[in-house]
C-alpha atoms as a PDB file:
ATOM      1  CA  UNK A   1      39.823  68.930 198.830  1.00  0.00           C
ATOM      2  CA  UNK A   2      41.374  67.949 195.643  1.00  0.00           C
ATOM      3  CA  UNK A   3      43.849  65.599 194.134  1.00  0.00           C
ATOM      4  CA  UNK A   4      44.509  62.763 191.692  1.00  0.00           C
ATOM      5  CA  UNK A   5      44.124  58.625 191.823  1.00  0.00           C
ATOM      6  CA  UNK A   6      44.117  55.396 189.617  1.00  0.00           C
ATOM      7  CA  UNK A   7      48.268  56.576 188.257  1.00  0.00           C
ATOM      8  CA  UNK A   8      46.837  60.475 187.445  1.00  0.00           C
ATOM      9  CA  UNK A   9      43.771  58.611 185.341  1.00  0.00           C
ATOM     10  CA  UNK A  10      40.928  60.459 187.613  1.00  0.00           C
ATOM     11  CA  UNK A  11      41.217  63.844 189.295  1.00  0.00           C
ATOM     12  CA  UNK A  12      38.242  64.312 192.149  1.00  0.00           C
ATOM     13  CA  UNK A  13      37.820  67.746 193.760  1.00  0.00           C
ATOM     14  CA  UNK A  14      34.759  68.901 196.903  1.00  0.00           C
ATOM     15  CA  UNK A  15      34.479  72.021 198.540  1.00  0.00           C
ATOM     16  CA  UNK A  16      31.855  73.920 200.652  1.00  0.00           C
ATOM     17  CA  UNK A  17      31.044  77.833 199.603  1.00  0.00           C
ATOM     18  CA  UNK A  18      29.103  80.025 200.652  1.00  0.00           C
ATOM     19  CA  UNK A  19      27.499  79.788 197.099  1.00  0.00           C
ATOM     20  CA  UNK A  20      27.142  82.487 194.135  1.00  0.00           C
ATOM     21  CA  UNK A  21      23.988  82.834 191.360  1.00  0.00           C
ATOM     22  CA  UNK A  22      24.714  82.538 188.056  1.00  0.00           C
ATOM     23  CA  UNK A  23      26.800  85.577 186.662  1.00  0.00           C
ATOM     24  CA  UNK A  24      27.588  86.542 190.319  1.00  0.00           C
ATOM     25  CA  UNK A  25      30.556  87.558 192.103  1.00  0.00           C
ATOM     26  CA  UNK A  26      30.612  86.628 195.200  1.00  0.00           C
ATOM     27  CA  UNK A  27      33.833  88.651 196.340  1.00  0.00           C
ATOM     28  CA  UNK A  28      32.039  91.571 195.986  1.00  0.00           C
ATOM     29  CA  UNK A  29      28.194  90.615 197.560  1.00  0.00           C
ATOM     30  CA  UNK A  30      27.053  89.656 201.150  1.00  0.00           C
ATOM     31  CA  UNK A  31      26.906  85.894 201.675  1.00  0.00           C
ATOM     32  CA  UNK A  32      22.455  86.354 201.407  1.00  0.00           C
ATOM     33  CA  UNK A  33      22.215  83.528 204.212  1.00  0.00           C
ATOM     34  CA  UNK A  34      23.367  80.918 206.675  1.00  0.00           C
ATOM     35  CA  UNK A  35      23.354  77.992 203.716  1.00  0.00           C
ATOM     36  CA  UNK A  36      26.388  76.536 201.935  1.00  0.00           C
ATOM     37  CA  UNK A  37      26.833  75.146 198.502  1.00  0.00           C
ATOM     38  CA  UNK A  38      28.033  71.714 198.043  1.00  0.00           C
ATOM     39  CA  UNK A  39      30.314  71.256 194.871  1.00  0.00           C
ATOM     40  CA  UNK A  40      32.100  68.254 193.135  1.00  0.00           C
ATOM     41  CA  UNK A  41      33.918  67.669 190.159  1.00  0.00           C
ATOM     42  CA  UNK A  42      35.615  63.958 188.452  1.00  0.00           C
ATOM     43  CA  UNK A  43      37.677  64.265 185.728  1.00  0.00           C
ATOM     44  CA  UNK A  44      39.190  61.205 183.876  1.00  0.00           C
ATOM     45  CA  UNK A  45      41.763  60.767 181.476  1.00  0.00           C
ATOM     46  CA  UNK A  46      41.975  57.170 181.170  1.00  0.00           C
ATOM     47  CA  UNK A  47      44.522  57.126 177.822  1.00  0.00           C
ATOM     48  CA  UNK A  48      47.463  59.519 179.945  1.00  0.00           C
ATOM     49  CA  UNK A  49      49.606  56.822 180.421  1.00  0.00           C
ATOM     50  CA  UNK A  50      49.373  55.213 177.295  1.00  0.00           C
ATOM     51  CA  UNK A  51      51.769  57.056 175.272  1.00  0.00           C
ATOM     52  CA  UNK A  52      51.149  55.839 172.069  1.00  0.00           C
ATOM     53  CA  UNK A  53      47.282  55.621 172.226  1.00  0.00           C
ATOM     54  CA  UNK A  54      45.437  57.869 169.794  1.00  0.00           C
ATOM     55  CA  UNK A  55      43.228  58.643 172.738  1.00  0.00           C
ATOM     56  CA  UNK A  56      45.741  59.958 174.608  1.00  0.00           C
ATOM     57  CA  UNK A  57      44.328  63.292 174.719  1.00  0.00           C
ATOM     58  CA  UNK A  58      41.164  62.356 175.648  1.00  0.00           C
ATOM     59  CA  UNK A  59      39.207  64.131 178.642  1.00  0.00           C
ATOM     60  CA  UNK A  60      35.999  63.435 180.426  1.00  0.00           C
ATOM     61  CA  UNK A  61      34.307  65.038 183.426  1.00  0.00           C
ATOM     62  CA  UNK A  62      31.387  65.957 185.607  1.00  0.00           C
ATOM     63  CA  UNK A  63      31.247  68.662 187.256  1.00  0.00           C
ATOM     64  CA  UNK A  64      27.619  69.474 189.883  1.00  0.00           C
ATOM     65  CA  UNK A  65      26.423  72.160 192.670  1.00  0.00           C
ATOM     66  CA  UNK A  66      23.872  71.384 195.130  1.00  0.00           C
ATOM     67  CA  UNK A  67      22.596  74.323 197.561  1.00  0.00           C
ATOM     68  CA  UNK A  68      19.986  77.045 198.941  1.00  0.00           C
ATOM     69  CA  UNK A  69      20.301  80.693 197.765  1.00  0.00           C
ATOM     70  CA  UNK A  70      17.412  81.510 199.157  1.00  0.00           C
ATOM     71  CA  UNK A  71      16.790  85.403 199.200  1.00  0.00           C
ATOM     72  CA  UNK A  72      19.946  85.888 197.020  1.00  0.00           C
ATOM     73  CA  UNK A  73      18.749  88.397 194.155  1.00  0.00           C
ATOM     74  CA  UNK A  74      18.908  86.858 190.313  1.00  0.00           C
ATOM     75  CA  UNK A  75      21.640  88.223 188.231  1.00  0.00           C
ATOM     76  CA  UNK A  76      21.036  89.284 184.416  1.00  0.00           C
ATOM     77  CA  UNK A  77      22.566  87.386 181.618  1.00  0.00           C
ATOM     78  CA  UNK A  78      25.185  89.314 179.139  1.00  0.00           C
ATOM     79  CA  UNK A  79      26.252  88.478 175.859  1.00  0.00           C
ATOM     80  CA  UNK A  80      29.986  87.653 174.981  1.00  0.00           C
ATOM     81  CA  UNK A  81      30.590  91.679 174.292  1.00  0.00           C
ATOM     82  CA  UNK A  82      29.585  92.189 178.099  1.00  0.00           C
ATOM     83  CA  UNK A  83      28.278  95.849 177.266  1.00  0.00           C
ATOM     84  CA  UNK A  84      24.830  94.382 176.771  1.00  0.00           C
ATOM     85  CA  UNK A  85      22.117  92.058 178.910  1.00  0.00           C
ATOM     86  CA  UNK A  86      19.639  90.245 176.941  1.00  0.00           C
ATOM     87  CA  UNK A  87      17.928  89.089 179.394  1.00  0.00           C
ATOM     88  CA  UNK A  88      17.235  90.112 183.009  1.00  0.00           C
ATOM     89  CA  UNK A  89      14.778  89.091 185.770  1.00  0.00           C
ATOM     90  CA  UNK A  90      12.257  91.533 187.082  1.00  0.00           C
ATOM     91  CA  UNK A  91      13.476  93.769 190.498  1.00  0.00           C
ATOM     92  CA  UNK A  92      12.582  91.808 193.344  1.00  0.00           C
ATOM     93  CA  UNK A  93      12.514  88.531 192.213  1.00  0.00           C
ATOM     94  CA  UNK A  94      14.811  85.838 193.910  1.00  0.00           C
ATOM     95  CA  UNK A  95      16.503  82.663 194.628  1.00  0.00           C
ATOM     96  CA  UNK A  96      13.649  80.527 196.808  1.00  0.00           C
ATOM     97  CA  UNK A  97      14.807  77.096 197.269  1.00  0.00           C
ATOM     98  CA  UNK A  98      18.300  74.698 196.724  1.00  0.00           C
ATOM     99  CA  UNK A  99      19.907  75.071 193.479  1.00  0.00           C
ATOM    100  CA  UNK A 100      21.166  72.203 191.459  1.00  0.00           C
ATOM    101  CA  UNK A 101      23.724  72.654 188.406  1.00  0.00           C
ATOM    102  CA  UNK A 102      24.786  69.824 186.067  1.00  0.00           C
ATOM    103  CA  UNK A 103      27.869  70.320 183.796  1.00  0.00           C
ATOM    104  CA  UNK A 104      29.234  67.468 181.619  1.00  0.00           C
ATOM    105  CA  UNK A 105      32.807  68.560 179.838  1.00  0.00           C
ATOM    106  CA  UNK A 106      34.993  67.065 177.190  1.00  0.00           C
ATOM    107  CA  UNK A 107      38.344  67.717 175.548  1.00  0.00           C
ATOM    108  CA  UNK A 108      40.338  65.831 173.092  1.00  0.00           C
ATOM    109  CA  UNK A 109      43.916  66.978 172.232  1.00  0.00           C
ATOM    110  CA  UNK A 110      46.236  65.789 169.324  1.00  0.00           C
ATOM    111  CA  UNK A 111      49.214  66.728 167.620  1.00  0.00           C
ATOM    112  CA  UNK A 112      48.167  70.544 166.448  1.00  0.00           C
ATOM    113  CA  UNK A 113      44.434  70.058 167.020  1.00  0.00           C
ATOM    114  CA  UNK A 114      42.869  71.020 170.602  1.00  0.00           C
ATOM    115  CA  UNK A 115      38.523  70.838 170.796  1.00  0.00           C
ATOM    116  CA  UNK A 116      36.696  71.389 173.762  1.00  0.00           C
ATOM    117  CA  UNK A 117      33.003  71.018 175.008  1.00  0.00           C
ATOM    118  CA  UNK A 118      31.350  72.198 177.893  1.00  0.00           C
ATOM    119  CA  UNK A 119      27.120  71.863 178.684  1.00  0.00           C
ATOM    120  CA  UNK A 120      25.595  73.421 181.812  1.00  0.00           C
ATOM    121  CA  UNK A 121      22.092  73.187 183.330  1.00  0.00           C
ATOM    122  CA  UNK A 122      20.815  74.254 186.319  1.00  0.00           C
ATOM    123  CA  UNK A 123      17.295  74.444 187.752  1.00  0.00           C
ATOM    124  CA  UNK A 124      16.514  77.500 190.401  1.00  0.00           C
ATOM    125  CA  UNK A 125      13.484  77.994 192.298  1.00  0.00           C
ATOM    126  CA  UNK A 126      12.082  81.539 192.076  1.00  0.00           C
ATOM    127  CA  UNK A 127       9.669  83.708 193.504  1.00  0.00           C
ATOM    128  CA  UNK A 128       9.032  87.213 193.552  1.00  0.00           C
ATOM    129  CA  UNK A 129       6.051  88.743 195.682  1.00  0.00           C
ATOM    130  CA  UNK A 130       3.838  85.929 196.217  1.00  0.00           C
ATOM    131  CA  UNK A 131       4.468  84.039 193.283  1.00  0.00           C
ATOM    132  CA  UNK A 132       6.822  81.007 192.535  1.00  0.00           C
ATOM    133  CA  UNK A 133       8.230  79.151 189.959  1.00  0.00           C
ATOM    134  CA  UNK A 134      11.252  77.203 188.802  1.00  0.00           C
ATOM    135  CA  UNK A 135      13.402  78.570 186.241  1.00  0.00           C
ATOM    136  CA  UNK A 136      15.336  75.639 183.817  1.00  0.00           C
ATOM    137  CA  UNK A 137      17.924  77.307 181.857  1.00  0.00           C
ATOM    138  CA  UNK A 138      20.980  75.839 179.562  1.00  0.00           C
ATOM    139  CA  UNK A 139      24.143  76.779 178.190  1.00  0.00           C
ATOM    140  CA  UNK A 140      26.826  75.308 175.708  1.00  0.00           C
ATOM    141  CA  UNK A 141      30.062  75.649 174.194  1.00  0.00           C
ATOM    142  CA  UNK A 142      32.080  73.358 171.106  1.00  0.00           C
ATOM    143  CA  UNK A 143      35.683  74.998 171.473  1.00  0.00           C
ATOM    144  CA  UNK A 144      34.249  75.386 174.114  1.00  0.00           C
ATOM    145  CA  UNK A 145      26.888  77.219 177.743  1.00  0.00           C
ATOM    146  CA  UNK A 146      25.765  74.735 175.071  1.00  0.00           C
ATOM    147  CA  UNK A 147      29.569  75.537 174.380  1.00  0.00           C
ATOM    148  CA  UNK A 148      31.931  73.432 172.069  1.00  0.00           C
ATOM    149  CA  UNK A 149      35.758  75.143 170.792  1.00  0.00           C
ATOM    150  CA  UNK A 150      38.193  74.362 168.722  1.00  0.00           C
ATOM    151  CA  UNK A 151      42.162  75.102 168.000  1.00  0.00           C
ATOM    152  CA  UNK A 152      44.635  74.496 165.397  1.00  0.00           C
ATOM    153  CA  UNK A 153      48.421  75.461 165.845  1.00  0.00           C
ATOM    154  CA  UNK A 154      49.676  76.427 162.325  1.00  0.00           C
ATOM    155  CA  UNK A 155      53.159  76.170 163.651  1.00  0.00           C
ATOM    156  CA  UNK A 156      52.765  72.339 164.198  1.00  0.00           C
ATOM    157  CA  UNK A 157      53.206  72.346 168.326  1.00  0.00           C
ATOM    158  CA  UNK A 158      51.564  69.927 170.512  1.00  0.00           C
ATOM    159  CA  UNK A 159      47.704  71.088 171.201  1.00  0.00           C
ATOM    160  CA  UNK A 160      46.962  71.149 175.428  1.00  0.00           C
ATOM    161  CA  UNK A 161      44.966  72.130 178.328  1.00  0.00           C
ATOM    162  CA  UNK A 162      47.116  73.655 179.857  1.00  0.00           C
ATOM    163  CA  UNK A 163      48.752  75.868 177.514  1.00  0.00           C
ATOM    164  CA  UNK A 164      51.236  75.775 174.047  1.00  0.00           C
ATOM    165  CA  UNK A 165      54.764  75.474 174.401  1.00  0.00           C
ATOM    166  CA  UNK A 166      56.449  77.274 171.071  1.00  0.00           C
ATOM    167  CA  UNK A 167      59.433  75.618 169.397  1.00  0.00           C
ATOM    168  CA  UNK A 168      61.536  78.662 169.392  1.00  0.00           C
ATOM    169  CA  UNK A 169      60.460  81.747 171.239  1.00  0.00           C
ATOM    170  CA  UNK A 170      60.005  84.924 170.035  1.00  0.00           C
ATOM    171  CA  UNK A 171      63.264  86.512 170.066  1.00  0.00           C
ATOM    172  CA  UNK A 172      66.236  87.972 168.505  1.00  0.00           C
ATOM    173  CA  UNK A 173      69.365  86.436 167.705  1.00  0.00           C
ATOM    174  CA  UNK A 174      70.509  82.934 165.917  1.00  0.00           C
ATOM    175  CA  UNK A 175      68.444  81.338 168.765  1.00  0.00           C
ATOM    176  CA  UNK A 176      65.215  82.725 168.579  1.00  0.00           C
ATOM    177  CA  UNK A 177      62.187  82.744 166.148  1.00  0.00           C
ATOM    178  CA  UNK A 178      58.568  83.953 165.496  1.00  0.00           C
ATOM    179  CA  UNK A 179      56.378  81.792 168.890  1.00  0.00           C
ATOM    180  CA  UNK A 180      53.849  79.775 167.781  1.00  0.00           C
ATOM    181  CA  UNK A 181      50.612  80.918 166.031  1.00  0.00           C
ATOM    182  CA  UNK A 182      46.763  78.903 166.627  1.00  0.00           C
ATOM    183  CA  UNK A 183      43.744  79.749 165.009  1.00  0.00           C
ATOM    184  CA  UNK A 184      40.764  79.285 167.479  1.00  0.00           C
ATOM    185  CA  UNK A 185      36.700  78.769 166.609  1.00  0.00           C
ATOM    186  CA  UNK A 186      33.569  78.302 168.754  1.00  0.00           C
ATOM    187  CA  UNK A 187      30.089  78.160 168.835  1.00  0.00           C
ATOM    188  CA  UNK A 188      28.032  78.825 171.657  1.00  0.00           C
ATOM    189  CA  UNK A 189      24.304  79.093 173.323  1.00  0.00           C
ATOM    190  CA  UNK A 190      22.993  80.335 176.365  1.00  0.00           C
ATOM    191  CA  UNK A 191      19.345  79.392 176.429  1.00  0.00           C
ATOM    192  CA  UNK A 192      16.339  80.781 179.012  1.00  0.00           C
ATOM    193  CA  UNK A 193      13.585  78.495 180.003  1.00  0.00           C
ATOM    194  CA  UNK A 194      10.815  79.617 177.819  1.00  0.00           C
ATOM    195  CA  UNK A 195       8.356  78.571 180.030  1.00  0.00           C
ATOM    196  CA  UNK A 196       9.222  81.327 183.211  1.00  0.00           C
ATOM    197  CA  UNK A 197       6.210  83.099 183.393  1.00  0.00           C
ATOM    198  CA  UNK A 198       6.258  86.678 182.479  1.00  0.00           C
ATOM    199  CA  UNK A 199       5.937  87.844 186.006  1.00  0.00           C
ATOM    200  CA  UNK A 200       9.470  87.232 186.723  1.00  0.00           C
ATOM    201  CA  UNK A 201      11.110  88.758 183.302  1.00  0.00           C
ATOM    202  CA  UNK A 202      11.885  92.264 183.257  1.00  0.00           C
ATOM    203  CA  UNK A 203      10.933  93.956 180.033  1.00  0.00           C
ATOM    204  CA  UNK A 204      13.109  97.162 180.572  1.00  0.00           C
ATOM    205  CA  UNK A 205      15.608  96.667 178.955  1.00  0.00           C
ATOM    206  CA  UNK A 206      14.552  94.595 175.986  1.00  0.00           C
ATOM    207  CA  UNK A 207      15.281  91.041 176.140  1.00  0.00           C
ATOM    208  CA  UNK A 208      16.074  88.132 174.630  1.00  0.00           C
ATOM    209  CA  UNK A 209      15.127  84.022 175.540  1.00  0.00           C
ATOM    210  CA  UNK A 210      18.327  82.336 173.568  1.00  0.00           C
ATOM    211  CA  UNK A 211      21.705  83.999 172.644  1.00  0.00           C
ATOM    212  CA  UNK A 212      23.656  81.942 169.880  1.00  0.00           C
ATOM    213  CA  UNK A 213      27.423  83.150 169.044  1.00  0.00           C
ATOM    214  CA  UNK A 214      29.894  81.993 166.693  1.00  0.00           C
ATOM    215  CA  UNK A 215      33.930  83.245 167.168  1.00  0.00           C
ATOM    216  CA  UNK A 216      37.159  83.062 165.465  1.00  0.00           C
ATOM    217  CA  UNK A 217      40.328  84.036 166.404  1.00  0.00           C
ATOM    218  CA  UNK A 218      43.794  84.169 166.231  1.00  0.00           C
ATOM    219  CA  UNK A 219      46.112  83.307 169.089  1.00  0.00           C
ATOM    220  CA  UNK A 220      50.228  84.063 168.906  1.00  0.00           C
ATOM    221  CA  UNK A 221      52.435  82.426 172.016  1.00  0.00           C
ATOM    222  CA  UNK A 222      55.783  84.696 172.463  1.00  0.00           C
ATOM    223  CA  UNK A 223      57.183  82.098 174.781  1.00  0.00           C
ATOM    224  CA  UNK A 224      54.885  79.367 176.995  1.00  0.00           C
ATOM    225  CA  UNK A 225      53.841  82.262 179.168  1.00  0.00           C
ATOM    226  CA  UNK A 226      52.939  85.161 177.235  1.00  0.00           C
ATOM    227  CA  UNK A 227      50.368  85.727 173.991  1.00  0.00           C
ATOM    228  CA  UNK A 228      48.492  87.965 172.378  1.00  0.00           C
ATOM    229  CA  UNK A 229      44.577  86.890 171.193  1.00  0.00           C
ATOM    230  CA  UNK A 230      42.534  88.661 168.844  1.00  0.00           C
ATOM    231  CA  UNK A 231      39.016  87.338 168.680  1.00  0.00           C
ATOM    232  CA  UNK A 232      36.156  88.345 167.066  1.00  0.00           C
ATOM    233  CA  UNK A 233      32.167  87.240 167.660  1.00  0.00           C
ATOM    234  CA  UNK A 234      28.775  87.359 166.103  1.00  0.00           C
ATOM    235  CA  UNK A 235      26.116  86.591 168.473  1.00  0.00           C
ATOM    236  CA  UNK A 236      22.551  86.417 167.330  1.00  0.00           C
ATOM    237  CA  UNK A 237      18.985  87.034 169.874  1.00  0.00           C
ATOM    238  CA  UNK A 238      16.309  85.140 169.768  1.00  0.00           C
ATOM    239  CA  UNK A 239      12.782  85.198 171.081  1.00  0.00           C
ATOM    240  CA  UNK A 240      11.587  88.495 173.815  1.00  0.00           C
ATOM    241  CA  UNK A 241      11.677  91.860 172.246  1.00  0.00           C
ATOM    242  CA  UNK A 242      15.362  91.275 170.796  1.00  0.00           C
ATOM    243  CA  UNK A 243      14.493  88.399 168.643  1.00  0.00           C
ATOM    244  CA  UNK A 244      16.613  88.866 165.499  1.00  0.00           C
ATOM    245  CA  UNK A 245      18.945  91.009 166.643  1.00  0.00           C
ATOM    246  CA  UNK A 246      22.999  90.568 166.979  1.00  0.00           C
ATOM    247  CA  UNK A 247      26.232  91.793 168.174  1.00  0.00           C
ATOM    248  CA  UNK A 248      29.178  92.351 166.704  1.00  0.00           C
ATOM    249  CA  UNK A 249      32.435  91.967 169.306  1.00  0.00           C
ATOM    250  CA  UNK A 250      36.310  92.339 168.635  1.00  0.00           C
ATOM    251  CA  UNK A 251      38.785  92.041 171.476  1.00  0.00           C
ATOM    252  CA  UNK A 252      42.366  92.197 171.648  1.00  0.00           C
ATOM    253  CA  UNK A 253      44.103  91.006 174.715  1.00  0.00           C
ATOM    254  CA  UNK A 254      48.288  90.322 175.884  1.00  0.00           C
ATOM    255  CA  UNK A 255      48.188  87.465 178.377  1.00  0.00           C
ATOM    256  CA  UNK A 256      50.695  86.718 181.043  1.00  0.00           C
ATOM    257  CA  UNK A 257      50.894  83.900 182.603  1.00  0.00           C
ATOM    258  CA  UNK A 258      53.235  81.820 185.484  1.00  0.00           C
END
């Protein structure tokens, strides 16, 4: 269930799933038991309304899981370039208890200027032959697991959530004109509780406790619907048998969306 109160000022949204590990795709696994996973999310933007407020654009939220995965195997971690895992659990060892996941979010939009920021933690019970313990691990993004991004449309459009609207599409003619162009950045870290006891980490491949990447790109709207991104990221290991090494990852993508 999902919808929006207070004049559009607070979004709420539940639901009850069957429930997915971290890096897991459910679509494609067994449900591993008979337990569900509660979910909830609150979003407010208490400026919308207030057209010419300078916080206007301003965005706040909590998001939270609660459930039991028991028996559900542990997924690895990859890093941004996908090709790689630094860091995977040992065969065998599993969900053993109810999950809890915690993510506070952010975004502030502006004229040409768009940042987002995004923190998740969640605590899982673990056990693999007889032993148990409780893995504690964190992410973030400023752009955008610690995870903040940023944006900045060089063409001068409107910054939003929900996508860019160009002043003139990209077109031929007396009518048309180049889209809009945005520059993107982020930084990002996905962080392993360094206290899981070495039972439970698998060795083969190497691994790494902490990955830390910093991105830049270049985004160019055709029309409201359609862009092409080029981005390009430098993430750096730390800790486990990685520690000092990096990646190096450049994608190109063309985006449709409606």
């Amino acid at each position: 269930m999902f919808g929006d109160a207070l004049e559009k000022r607070l979004n709420y949204a539940v639901g009850v799933f069957n429930g997915a590990t971290d890096g897991g795709n459910i679509n494609t696994r067994a449900d591993a038991n008979n337990q569900k996973v509660f979910t909830a999310r609150l979003f407010a933007t208490p400026f919308i309304n207030d057209s010419d407020s300078s916080l206007r654009g301003l965005g706040l939220g909590l998001a939270a899981t609660k459930g039991n995965l028991a028996s559900a195997q542990l997924p690895s971690y990859s890093t941004p370039g996908i090709a790689n895992s630094f860091f995977a659990y040992k065969s065998g060892t599993t969900a053993n208890g109810e999950q809890d996941r915690w993510s506070p979010q952010a975004y502030y939009y502006k004229g040409p200027l768009g940042l987002i920021y995004e923190y998740a933690w969640v605590t899982q019970p673990i056990k693999s032959g007889n032993s148990t313990s409780t893995a504690k691990n964190t992410a973030w993004q400023l752009a955008g697991s610690w995870q903040l991004a940023g944006s900045w449309l060089l063409t001068g459009e409107d910054a939003s959530f929900r996508g860019v609207r160009p002043f003139s599409r990209f077109q031929s003619g007396a009518e048309g004109g180049w889209g809009a162009f945005e520059v993107v950045a982020r930084y990002q870290e996905n962080q392993i509780d360094e206290a899981i006891p070495s039972a439970f980490v698998s060795s083969s491949p190497s691994y790494a406790l902490k990955a830390s990447g910093i991105a830049v790109g270049l985004n160019w709207y055709l029309n409201e619907s359609s862009k092409f991104a080029v981005n390009y990221e430098r993430t750096r290991l730390t800790g486990g048998n990685l520690d000092g090494k990096s990646e190096n990852f450049l994608v190109a993508r063309y985006q449709l969306s409606f």
